[in-house]
C-alpha atoms as a PDB file:
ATOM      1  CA  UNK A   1    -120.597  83.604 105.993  1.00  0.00           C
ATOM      2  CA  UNK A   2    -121.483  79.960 106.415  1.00  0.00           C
ATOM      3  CA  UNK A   3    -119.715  79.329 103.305  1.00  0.00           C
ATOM      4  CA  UNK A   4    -116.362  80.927 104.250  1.00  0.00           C
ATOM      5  CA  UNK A   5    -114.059  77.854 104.970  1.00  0.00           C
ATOM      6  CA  UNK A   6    -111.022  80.529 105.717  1.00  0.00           C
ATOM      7  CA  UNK A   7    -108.668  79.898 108.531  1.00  0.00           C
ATOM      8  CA  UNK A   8    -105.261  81.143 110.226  1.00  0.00           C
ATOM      9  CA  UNK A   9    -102.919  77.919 110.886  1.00  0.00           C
ATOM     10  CA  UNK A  10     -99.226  79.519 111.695  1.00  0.00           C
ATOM     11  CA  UNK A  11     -97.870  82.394 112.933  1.00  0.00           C
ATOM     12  CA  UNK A  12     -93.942  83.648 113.380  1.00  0.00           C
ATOM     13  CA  UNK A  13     -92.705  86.988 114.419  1.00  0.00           C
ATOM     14  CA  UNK A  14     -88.863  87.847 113.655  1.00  0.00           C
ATOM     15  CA  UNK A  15     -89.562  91.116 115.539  1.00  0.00           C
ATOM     16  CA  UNK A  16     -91.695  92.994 117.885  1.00  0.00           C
ATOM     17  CA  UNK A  17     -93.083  95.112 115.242  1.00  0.00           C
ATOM     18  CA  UNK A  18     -92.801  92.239 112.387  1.00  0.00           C
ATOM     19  CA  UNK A  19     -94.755  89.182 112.617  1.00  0.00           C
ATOM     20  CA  UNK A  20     -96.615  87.000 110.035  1.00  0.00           C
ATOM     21  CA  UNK A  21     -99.925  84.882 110.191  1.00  0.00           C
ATOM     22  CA  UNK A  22    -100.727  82.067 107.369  1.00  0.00           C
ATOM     23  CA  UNK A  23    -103.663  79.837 106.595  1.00  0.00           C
ATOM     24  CA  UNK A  24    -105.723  79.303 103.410  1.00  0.00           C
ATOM     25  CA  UNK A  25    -109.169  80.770 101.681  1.00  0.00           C
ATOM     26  CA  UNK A  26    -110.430  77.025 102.153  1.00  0.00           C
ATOM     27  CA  UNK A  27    -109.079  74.948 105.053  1.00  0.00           C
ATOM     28  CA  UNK A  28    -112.112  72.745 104.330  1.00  0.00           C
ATOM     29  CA  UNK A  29    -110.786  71.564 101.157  1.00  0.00           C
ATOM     30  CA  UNK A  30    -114.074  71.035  99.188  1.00  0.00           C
ATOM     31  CA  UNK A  31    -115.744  71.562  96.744  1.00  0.00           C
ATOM     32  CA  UNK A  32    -112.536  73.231  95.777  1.00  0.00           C
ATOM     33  CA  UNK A  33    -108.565  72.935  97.144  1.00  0.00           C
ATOM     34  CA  UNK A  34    -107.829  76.466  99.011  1.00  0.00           C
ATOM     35  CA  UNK A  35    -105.050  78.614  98.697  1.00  0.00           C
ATOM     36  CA  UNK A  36    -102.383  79.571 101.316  1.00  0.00           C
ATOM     37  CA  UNK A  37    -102.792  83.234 102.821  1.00  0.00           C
ATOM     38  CA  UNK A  38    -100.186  84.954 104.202  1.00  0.00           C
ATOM     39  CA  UNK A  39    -100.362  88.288 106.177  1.00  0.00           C
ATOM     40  CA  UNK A  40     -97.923  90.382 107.594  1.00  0.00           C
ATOM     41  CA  UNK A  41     -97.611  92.889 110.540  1.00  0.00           C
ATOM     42  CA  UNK A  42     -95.320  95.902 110.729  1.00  0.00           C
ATOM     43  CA  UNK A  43     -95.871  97.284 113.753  1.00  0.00           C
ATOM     44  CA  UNK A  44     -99.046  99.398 113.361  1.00  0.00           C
ATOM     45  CA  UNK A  45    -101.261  97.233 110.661  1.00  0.00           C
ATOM     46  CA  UNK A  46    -101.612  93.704 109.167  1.00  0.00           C
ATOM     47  CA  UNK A  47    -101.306  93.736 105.489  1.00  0.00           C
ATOM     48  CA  UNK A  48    -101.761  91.148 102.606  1.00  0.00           C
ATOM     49  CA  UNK A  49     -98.599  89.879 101.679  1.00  0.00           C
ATOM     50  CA  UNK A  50     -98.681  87.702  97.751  1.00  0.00           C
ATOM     51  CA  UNK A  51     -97.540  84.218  97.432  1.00  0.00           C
ATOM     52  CA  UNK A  52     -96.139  82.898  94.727  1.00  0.00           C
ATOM     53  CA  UNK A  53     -99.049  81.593  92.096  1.00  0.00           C
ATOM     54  CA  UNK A  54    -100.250  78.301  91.868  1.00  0.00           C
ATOM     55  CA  UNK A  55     -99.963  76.943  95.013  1.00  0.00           C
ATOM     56  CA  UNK A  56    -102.770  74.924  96.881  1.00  0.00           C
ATOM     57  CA  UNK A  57    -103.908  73.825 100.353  1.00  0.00           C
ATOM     58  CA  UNK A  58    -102.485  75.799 103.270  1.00  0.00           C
ATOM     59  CA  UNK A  59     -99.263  76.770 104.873  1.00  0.00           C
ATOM     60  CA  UNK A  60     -98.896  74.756 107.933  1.00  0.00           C
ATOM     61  CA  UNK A  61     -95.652  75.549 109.505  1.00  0.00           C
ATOM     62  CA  UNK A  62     -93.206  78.878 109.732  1.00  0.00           C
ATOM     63  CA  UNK A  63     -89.916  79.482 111.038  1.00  0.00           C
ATOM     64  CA  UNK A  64     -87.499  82.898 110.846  1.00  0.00           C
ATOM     65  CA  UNK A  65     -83.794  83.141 110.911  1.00  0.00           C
ATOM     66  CA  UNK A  66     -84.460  87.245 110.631  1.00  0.00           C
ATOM     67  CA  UNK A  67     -86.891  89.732 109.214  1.00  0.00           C
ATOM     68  CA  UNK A  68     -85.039  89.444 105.887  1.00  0.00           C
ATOM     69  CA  UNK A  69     -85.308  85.282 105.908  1.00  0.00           C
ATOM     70  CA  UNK A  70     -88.474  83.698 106.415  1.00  0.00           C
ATOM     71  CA  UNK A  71     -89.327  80.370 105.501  1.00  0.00           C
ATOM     72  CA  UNK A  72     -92.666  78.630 105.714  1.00  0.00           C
ATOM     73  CA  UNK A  73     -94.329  75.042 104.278  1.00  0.00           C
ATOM     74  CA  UNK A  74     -97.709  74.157 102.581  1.00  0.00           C
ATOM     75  CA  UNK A  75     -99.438  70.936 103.583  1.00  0.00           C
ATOM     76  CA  UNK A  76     -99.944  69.996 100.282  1.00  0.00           C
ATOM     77  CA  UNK A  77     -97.865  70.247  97.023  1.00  0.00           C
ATOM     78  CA  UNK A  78     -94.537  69.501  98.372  1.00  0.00           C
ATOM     79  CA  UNK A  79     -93.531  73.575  98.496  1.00  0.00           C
ATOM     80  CA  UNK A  80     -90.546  74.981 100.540  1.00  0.00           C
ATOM     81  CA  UNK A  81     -91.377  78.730 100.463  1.00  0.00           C
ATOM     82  CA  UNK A  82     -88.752  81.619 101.396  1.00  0.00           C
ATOM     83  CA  UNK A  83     -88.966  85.545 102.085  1.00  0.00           C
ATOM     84  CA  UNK A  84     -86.118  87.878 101.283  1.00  0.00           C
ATOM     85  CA  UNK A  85     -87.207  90.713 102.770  1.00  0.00           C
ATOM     86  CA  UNK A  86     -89.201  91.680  99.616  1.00  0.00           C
ATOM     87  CA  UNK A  87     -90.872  88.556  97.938  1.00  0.00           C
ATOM     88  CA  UNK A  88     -91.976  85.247  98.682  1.00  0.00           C
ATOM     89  CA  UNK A  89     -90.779  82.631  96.114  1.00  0.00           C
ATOM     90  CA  UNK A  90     -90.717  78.863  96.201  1.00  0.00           C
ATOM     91  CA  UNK A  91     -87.047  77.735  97.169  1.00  0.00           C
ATOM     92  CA  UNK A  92     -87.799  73.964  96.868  1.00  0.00           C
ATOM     93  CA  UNK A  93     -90.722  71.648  95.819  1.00  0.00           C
ATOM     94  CA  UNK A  94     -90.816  67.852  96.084  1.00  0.00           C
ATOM     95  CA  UNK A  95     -92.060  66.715  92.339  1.00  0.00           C
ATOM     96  CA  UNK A  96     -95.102  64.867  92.259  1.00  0.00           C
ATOM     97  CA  UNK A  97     -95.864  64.913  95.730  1.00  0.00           C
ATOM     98  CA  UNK A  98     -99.505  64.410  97.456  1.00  0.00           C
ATOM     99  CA  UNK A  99     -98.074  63.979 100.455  1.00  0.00           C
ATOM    100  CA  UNK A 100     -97.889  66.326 103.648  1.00  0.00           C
ATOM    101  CA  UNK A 101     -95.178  68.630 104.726  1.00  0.00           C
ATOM    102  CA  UNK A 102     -96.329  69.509 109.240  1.00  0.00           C
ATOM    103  CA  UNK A 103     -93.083  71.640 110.007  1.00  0.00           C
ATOM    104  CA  UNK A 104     -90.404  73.988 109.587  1.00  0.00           C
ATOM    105  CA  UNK A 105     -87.479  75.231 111.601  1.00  0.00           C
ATOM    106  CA  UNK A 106     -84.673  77.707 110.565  1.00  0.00           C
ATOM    107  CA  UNK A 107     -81.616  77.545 112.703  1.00  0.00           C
ATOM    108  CA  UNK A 108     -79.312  80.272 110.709  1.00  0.00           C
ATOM    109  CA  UNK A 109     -79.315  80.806 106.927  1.00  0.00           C
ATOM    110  CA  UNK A 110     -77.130  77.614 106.187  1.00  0.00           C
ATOM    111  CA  UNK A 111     -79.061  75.392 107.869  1.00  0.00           C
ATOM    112  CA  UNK A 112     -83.031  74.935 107.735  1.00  0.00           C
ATOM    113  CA  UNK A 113     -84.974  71.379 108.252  1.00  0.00           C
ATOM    114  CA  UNK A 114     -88.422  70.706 106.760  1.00  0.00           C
ATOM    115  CA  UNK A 115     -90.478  68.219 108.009  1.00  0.00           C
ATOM    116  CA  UNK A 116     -93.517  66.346 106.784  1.00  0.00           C
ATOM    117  CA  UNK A 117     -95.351  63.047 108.460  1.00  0.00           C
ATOM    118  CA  UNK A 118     -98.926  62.425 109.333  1.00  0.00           C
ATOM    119  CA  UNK A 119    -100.861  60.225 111.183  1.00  0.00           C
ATOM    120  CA  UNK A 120    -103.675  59.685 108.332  1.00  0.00           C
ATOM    121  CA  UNK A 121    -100.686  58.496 106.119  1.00  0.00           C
ATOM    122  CA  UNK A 122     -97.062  58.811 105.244  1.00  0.00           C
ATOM    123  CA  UNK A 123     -95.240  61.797 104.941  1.00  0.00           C
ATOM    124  CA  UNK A 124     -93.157  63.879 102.688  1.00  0.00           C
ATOM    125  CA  UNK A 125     -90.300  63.157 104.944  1.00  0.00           C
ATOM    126  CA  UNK A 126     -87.055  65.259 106.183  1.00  0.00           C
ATOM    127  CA  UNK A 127     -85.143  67.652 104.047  1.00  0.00           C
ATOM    128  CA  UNK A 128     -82.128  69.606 105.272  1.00  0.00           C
ATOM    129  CA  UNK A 129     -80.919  73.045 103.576  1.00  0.00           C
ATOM    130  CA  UNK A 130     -77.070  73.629 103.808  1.00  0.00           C
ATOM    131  CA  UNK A 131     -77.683  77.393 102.274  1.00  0.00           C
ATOM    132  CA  UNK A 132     -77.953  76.554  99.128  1.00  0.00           C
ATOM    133  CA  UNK A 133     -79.821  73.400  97.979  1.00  0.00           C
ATOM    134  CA  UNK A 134     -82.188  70.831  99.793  1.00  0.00           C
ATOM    135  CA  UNK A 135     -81.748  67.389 100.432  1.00  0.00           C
ATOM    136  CA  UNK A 136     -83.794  64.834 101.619  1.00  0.00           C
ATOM    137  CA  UNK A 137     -82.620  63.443 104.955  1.00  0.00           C
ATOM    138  CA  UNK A 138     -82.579  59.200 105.435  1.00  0.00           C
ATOM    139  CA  UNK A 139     -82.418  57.137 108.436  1.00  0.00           C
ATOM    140  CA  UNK A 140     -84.066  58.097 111.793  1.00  0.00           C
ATOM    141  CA  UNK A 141     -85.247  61.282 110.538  1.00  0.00           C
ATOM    142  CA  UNK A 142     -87.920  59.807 108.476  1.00  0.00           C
ATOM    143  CA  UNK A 143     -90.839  60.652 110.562  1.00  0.00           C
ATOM    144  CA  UNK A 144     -90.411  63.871 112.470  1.00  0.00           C
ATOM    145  CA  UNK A 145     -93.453  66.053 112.545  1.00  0.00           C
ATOM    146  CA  UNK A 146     -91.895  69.816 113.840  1.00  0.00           C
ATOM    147  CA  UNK A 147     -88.597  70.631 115.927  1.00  0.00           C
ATOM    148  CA  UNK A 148     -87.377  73.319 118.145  1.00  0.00           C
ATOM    149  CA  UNK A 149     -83.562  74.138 118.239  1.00  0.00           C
ATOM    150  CA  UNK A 150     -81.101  75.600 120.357  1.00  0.00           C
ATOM    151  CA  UNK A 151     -78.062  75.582 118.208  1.00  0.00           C
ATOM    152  CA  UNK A 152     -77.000  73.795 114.849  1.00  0.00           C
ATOM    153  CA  UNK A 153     -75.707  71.013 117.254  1.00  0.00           C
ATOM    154  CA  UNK A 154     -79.343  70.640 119.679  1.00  0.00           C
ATOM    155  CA  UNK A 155     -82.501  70.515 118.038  1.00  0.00           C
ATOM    156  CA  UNK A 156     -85.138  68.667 119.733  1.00  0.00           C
ATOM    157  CA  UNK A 157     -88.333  66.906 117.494  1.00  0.00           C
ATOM    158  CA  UNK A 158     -91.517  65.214 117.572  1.00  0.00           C
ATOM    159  CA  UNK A 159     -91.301  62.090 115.502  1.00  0.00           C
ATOM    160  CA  UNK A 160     -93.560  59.196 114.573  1.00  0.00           C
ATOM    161  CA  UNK A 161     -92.800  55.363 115.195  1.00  0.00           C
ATOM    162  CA  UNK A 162     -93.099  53.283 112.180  1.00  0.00           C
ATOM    163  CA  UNK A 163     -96.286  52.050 114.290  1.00  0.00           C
ATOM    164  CA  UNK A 164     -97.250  54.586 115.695  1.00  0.00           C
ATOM    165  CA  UNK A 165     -99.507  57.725 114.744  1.00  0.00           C
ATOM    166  CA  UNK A 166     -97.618  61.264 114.398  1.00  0.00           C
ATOM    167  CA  UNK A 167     -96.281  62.437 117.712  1.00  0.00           C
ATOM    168  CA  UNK A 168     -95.887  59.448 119.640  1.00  0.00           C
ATOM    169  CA  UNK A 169     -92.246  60.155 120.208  1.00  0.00           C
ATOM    170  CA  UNK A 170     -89.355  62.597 120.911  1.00  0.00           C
ATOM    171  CA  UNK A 171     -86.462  62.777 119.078  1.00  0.00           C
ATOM    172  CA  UNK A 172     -82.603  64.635 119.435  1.00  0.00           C
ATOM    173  CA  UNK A 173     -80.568  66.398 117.166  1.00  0.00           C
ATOM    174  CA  UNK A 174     -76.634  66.578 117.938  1.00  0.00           C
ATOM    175  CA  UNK A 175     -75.283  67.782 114.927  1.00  0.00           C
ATOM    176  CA  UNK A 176     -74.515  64.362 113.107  1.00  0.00           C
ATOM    177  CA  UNK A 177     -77.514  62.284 113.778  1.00  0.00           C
ATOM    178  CA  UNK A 178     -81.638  61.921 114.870  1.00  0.00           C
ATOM    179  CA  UNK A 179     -81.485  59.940 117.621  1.00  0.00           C
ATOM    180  CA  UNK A 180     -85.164  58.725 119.632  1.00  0.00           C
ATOM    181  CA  UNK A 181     -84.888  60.072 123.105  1.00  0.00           C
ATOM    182  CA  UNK A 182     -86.135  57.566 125.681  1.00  0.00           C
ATOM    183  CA  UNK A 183     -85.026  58.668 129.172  1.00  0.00           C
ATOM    184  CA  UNK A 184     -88.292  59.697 131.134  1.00  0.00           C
ATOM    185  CA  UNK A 185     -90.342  60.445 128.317  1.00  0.00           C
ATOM    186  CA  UNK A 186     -94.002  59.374 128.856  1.00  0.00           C
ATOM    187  CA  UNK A 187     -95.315  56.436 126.763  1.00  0.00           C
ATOM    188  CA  UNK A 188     -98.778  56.490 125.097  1.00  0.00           C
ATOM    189  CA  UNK A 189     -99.262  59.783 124.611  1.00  0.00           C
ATOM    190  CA  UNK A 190     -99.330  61.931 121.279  1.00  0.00           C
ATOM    191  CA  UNK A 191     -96.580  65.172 121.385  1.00  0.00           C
ATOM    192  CA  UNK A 192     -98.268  68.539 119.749  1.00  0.00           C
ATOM    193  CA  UNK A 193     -95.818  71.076 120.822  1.00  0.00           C
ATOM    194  CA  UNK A 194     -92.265  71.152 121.743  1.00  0.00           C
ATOM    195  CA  UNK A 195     -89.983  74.475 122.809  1.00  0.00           C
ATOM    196  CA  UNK A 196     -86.231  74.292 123.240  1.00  0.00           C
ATOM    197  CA  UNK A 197     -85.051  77.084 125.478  1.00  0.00           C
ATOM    198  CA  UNK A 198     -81.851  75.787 126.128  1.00  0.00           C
ATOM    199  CA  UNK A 199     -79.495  72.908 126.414  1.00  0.00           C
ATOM    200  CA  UNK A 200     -81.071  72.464 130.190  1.00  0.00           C
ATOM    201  CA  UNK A 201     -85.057  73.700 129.670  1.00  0.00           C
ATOM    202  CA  UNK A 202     -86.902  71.727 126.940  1.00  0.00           C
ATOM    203  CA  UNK A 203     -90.667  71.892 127.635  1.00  0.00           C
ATOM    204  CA  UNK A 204     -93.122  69.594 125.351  1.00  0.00           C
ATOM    205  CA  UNK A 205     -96.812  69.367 125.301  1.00  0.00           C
ATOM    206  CA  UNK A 206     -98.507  65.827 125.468  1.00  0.00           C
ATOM    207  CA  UNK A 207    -101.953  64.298 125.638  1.00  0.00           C
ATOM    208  CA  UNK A 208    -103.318  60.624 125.834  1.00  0.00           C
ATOM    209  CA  UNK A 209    -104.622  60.962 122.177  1.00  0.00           C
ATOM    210  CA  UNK A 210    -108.499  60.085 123.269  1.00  0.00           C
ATOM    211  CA  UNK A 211    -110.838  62.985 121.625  1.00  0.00           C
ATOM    212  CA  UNK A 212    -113.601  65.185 123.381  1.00  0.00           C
ATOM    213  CA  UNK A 213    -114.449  65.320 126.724  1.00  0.00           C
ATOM    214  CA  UNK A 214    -111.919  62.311 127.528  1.00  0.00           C
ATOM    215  CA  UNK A 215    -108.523  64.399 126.415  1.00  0.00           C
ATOM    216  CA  UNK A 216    -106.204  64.839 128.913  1.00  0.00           C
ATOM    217  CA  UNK A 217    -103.050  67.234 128.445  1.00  0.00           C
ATOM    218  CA  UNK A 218     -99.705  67.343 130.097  1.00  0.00           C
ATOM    219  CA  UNK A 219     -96.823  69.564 130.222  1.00  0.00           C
ATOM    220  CA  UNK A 220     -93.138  67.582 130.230  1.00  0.00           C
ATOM    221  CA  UNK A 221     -90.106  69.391 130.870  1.00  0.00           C
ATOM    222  CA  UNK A 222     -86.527  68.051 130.517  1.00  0.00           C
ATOM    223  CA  UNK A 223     -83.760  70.133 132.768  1.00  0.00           C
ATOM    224  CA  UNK A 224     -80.480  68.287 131.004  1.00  0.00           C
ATOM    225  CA  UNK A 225     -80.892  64.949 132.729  1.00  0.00           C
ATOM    226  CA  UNK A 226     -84.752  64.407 133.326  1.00  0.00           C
END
């Protein structure tokens, strides 16, 4: 129906045969805030999967260590959420937050970032789980959008220059610190996807930020020293 604002905005799958798509009732927002949808896929059908109750807006990001650890973000309210295998429940929540949360990625069970900036305003920031609380990450981090790891000691990011609008930059992981990468990355373009194969086959997805007919996309690739 015209009045059906629905919509499917992430998708992870642990497994051939398990796989999970989220969104919201309402990813128009108005008259009234949505609520984040989450279905799941064994194999042979999809299935409605509960959420935890009174969360709002939609989950934006996923990421799964196994079919037994799932973790996912909503854009709105600050929530962390987690699967066990059974249930989803919220493992963190940022208090009083308005702000946005745009990505998660699960490395192994000891070591998950979240990651929240925007370019219509600031965002929730970084937070780093260790396996068994959150904490919000300082320094360069502030300003990633999403990541894509190899290991616990490579994880490659979109960021956001102080400046700039979200995804005007790359950033690298090496186990201690965020550090901007700057060796033949393109300038003045906006970064919407990024894929970490390997320590030697990074692939990201650019475009010169102009709208409608006037976008242009480009594929960059990084082989370990290019």
């Amino acid at each position: 129906p015209a009045t059906n604002y629905s919509a499917y905005t992430a998708v992870d799958a642990p497994g051939a045969e398990n796989a999970w798509a989220f969104g919201t009732t309402n990813g128009a927002g108005e008259p009234a805030p949505g609520t984040p949808a989450a279905e799941h896929w064994n194999g042979t059908a999809w299935a409605s999967s509960s959420l935890p109750s009174g969360l709002t807006s939609e989950i934006v990001a996923a990421s799964s260590v196994s079919a037994r650890n799932v973790w996912a973000v909503t854009q709105v309210g600050g929530d962390i959420l987690h699967w066990n295998g059974s249930a989803w429940s919220v493992s963190d929540q940022v208090p009083g937050s308005d702000l946005l949360f745009t990505g998660i990625t699960a490395v192994n069970s000891s070591d998950v970032w979240a990651f929240g900036s925007s370019s219509v305003g600031p965002g929730i920031g970084t937070w780093h789980y260790n396996g068994h609380t959150w904490t919000q990450v300082n320094g360069s981090a502030i300003g990633l959008v999403s990541a894509s790891a190899v290991s616990p000691r490579n994880i490659w990011a979109i960021g956001s220059s102080a400046e700039g609008p979200a995804g005007d930059m790359l950033e690298h992981y090496n186990g201690t610190t965020w550090k901007p990468v700057t060796a033949g990355v393109p300038s003045g373009v906006q970064f919407t996807g990024i894929v970490a194969l390997s320590s030697t086959d990074v692939w990201a997805i650019a475009n010169n930020g102009i709208g409608g007919s006037g976008a242009q996309s480009q594929l960059v690739h990084f082989n370990g020293s290019e």
